[in-house]
Every structure is written in C-alpha cells, then in structure tokens.
Protein backbone atom coordinates (compact mmCIF):
# COMPACT_ATOMS: atom_id res chain seq x y z
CA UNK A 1 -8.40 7.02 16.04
CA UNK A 2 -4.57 6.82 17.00
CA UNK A 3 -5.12 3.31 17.92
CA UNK A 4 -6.82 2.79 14.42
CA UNK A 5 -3.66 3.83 12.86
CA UNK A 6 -1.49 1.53 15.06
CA UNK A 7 -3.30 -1.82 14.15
CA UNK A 8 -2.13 -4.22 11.42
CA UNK A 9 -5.58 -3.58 9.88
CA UNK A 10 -4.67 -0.01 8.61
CA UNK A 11 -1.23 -0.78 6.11
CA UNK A 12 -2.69 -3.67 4.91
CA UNK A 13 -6.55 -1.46 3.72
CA UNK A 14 -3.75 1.42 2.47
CA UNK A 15 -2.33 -1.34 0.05
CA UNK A 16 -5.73 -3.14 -1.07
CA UNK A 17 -6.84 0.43 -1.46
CA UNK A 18 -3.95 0.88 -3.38
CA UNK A 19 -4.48 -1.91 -5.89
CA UNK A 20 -8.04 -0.92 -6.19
CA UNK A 21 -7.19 2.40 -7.45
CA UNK A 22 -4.28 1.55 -9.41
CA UNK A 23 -6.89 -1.31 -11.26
CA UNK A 24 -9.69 1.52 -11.55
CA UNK A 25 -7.35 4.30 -13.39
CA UNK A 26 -5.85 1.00 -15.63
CA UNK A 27 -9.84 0.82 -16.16
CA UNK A 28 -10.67 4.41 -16.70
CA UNK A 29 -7.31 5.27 -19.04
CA UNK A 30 -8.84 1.98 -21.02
CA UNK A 31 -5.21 0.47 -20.83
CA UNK A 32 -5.26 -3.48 -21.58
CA UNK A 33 -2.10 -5.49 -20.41
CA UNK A 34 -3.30 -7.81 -23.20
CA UNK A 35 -2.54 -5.82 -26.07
CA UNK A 36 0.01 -3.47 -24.66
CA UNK A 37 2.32 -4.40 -21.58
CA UNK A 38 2.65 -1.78 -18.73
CA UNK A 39 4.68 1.25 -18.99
CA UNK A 40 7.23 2.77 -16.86
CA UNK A 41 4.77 5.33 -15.57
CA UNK A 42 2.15 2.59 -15.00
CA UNK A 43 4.48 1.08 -12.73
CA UNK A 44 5.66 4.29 -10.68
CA UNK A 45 2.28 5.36 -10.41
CA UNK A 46 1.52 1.72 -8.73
CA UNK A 47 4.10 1.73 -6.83
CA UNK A 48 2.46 5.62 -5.64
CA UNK A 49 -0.63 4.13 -4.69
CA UNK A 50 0.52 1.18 -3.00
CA UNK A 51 4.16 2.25 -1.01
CA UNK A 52 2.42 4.07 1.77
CA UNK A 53 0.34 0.71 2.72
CA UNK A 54 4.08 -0.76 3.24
CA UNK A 55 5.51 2.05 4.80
CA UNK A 56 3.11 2.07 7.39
CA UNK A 57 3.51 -1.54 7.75
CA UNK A 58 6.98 -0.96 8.59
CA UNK A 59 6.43 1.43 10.96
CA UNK A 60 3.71 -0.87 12.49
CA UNK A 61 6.97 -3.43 12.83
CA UNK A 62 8.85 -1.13 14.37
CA UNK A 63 6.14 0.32 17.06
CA UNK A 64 5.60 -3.32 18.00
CA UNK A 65 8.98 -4.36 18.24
CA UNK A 66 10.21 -1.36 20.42
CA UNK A 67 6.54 -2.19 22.81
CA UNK A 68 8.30 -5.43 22.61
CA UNK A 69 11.85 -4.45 23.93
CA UNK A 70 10.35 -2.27 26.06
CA UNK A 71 8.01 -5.26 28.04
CA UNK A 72 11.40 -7.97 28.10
C-alpha cells in the first residue's frame, strides 16, 4: 500500500474525488450557480476537498525529485 500512495495515480483520485464531492454537496444543499453565484464558504469548502489531492502531488514531486538526485 506504501507504494500506492507514492504513485502519481493517488493525488490526482484525491482531487477528482474532491470535485466529486464538492459537486454532490452543491447537489444535496440544492445550490444553483445559475441563480446565485458561489459563496465564500462554497469556495473554502472546495478548496477543503480538493487541497490534499495537490498536496500530495507536491510531495509526489518532491519524493521523485530527491530519487532523482539521489540516482545522478
């Protein structure tokens, strides 16, 4: 499983997962960006549900740039 958690594969399902749920509670609140335009909390909570897809795609950079270093 630590491998798992090493691949590209794993930020980039954190962040579709992310937008999924972000879309579902926009579904379940009943919120339409056609009558009323996103709120501030709207936005933090997106940015919630979809920042730790693109931390661990930084960290992901990071681990492959030091395995990198570390085979020049």
């Amino acid at each position: 499983m630590k491998g798992f958690r090493d691949s590209l594969f794993f930020p980039v399902m954190l962040m579709f997962a992310g937008v999924a749920v972000f879309f579902l509670f926009l579904f379940a609140t009943g919120h339409d960006p056609d009558e009323r335009p996103l709120t501030v909390f709207h936005w933090m909570l997106g940015g919630m549900l979809i920042g730790p897809g693109f931390f661990y795609l930084i960290k992901w950079r990071r681990l492959r740039d030091s395995r990198k270093a570390q085979a020049d």
